[in-house]
N, C-alpha and C. Protein backbone atom coordinates (compact mmCIF):
# COMPACT_ATOMS: atom_id res chain seq x y z
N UNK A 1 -42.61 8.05 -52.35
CA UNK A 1 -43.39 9.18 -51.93
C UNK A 1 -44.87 8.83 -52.09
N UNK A 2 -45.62 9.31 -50.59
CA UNK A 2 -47.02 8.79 -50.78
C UNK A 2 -47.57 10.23 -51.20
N UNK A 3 -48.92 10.18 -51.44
CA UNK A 3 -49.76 10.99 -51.82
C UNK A 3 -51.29 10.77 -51.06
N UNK A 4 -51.83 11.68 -50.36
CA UNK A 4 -53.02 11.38 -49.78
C UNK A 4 -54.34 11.90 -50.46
N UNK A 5 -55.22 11.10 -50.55
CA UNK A 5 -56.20 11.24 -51.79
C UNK A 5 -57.53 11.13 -51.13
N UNK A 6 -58.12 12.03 -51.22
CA UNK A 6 -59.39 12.20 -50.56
C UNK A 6 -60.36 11.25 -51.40
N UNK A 7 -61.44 11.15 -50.76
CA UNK A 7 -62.56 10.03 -50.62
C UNK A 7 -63.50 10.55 -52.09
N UNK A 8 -63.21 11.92 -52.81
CA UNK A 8 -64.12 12.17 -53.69
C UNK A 8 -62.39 12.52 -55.03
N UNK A 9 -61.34 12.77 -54.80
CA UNK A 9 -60.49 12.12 -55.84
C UNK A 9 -60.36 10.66 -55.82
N UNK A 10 -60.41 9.96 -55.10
CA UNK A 10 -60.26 8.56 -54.94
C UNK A 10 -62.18 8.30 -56.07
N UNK A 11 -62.94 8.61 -55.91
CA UNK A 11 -63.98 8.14 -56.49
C UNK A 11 -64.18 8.70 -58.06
N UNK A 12 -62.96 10.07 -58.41
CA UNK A 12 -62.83 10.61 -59.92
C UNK A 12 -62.29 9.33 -60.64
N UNK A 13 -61.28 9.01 -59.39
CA UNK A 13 -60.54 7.84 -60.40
C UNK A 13 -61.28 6.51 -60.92
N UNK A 14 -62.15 6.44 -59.59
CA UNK A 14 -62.54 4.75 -60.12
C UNK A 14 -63.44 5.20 -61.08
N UNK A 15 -64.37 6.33 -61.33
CA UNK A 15 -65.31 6.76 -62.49
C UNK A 15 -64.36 6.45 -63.95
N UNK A 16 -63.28 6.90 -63.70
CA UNK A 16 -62.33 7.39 -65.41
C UNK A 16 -62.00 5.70 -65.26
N UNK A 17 -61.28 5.01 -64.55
CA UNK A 17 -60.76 3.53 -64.52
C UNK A 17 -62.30 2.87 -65.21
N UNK A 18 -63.26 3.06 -64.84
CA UNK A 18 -64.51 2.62 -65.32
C UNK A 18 -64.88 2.71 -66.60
N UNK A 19 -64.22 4.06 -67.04
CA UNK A 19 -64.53 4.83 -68.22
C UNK A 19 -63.33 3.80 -69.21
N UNK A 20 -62.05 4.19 -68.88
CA UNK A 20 -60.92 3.55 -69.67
C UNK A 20 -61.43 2.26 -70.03
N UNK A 21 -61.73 1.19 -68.64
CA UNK A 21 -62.25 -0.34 -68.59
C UNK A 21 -63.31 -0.52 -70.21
N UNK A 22 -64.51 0.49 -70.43
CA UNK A 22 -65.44 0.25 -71.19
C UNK A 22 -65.30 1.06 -72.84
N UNK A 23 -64.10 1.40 -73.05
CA UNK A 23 -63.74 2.04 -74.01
C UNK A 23 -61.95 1.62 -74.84
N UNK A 24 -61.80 0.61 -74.62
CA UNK A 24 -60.56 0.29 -75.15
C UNK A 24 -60.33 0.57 -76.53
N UNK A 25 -58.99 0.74 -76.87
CA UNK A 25 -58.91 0.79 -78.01
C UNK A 25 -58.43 -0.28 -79.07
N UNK A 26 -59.07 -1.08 -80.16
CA UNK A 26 -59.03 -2.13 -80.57
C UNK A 26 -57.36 -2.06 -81.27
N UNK A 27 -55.92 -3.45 -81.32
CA UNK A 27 -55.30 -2.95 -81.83
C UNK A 27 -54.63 -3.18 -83.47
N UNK A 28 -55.70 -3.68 -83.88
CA UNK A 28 -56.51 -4.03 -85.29
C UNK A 28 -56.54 -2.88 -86.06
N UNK A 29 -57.44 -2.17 -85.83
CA UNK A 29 -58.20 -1.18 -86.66
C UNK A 29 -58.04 0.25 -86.05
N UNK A 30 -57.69 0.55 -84.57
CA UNK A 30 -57.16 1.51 -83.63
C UNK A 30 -58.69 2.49 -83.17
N UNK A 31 -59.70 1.65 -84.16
CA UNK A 31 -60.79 2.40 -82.83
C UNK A 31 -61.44 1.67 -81.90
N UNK A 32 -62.12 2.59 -81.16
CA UNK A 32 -62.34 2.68 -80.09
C UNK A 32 -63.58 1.11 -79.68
N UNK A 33 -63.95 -0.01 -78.94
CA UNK A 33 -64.42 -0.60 -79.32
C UNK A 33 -65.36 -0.61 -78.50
N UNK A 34 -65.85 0.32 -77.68
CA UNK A 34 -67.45 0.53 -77.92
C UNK A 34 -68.24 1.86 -78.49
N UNK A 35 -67.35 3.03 -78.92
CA UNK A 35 -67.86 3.78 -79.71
C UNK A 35 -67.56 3.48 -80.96
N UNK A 36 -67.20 3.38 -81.34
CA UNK A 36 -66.80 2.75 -82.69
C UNK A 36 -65.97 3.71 -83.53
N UNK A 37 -65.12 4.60 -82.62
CA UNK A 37 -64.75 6.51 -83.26
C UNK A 37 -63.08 6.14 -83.31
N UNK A 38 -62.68 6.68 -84.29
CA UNK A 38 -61.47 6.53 -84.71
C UNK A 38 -60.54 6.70 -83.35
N UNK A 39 -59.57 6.24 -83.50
CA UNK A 39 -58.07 6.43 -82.21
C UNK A 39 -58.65 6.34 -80.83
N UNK A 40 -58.10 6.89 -79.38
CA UNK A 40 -59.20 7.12 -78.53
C UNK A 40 -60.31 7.92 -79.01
N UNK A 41 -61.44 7.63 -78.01
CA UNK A 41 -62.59 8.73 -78.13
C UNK A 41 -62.65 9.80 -76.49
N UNK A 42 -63.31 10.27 -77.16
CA UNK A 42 -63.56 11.11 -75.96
C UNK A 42 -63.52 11.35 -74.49
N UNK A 43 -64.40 10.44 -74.50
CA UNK A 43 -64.35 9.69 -73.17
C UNK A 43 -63.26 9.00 -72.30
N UNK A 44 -62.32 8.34 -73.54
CA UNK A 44 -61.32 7.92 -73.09
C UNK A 44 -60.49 8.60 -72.84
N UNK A 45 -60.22 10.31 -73.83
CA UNK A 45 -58.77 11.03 -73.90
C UNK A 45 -59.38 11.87 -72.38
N UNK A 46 -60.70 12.09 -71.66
CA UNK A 46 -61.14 12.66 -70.30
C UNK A 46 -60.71 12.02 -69.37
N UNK A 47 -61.08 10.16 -69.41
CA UNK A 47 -60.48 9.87 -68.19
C UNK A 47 -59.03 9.86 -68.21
N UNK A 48 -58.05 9.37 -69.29
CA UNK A 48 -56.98 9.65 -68.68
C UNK A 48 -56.87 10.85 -68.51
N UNK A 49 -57.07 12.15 -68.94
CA UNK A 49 -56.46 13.24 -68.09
C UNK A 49 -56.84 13.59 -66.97
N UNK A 50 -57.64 12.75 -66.32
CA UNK A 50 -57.98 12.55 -64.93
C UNK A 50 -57.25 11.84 -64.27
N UNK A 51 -56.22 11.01 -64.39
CA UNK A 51 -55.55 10.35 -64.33
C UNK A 51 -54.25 11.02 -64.38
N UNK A 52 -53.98 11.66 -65.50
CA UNK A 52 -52.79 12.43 -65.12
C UNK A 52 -52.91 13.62 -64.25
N UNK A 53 -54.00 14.00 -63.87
CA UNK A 53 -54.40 15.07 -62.91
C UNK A 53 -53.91 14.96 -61.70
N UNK A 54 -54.12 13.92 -61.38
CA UNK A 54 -53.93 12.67 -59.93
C UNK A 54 -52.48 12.24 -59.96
N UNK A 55 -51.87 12.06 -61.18
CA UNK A 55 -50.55 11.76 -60.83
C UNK A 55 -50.16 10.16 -60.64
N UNK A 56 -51.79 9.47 -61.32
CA UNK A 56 -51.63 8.10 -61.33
C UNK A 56 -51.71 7.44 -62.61
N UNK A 57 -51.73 6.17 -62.36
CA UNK A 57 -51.51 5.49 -63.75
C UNK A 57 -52.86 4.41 -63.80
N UNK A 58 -53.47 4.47 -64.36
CA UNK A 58 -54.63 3.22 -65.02
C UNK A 58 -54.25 2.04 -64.78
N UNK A 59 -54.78 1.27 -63.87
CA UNK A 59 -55.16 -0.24 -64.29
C UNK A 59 -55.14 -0.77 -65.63
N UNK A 60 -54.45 -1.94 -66.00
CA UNK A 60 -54.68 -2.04 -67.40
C UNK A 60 -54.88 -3.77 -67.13
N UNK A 61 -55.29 -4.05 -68.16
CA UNK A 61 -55.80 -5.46 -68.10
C UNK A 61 -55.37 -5.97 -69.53
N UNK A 62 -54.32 -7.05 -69.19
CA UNK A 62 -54.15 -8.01 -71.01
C UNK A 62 -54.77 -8.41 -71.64
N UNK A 63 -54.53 -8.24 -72.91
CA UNK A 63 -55.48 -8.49 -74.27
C UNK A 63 -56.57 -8.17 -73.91
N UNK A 64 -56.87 -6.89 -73.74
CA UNK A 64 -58.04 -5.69 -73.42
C UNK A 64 -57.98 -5.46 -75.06
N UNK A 65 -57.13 -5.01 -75.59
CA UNK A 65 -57.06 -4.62 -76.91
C UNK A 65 -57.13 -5.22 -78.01
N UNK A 66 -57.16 -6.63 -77.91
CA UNK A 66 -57.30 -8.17 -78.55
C UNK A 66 -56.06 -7.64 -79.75
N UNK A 67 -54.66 -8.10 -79.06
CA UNK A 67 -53.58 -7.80 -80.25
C UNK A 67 -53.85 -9.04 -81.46
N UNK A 68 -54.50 -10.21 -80.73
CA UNK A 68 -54.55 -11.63 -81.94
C UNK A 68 -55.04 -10.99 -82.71
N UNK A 69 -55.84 -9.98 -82.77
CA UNK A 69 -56.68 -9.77 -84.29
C UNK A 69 -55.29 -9.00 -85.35
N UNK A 70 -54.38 -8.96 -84.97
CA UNK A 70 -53.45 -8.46 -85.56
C UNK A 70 -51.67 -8.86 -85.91
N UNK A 71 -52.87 -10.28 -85.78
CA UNK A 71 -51.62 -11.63 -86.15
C UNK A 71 -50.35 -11.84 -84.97
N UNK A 72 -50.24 -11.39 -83.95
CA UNK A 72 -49.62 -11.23 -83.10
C UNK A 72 -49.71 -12.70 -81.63
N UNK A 73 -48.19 -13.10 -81.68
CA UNK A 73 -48.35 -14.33 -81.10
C UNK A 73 -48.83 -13.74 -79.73
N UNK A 74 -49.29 -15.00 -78.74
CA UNK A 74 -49.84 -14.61 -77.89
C UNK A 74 -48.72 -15.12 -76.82
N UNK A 75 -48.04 -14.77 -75.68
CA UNK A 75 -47.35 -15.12 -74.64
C UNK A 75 -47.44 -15.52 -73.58
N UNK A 76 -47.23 -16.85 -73.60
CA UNK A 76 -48.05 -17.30 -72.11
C UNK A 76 -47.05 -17.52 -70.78
């Protein structure tokens, strides 16, 4: 099932994907690693519910969250 997405929901998303991209959550210490705020922050718990608004799912990118810092083998 498609879904047709106008030219200004299509541009909420890439804002929050932008938002998610610059706010990961470290999985070390579990905050946030450019605010530095415990669990997600703000910013982050907005864009995804923009995301679930839409009915889509985030881009995600590996070892965004740097699991090595948490002794965790890496899989290649």
């Amino acid at each position: 099932m498609s879904t047709y997405l106008s030219s200004e929901a299509k541009a909420h998303l890439l804002h929050a994907q932008v938002l998610l991209d610059e706010h990961p959550v470290s999985s070390s210490d579990g905050l946030c690693q450019s605010c530095g705020t415990d669990g997600p922050c703000q910013l982050r718990r907005t864009a995804l519910r923009v995301f679930g608004r839409y009915g889509r799912l985030p881009r995600r990118w590996p070892g965004k969250t740097r699991p090595e810092l948490i002794r965790l083998r890496r899989v290649v």
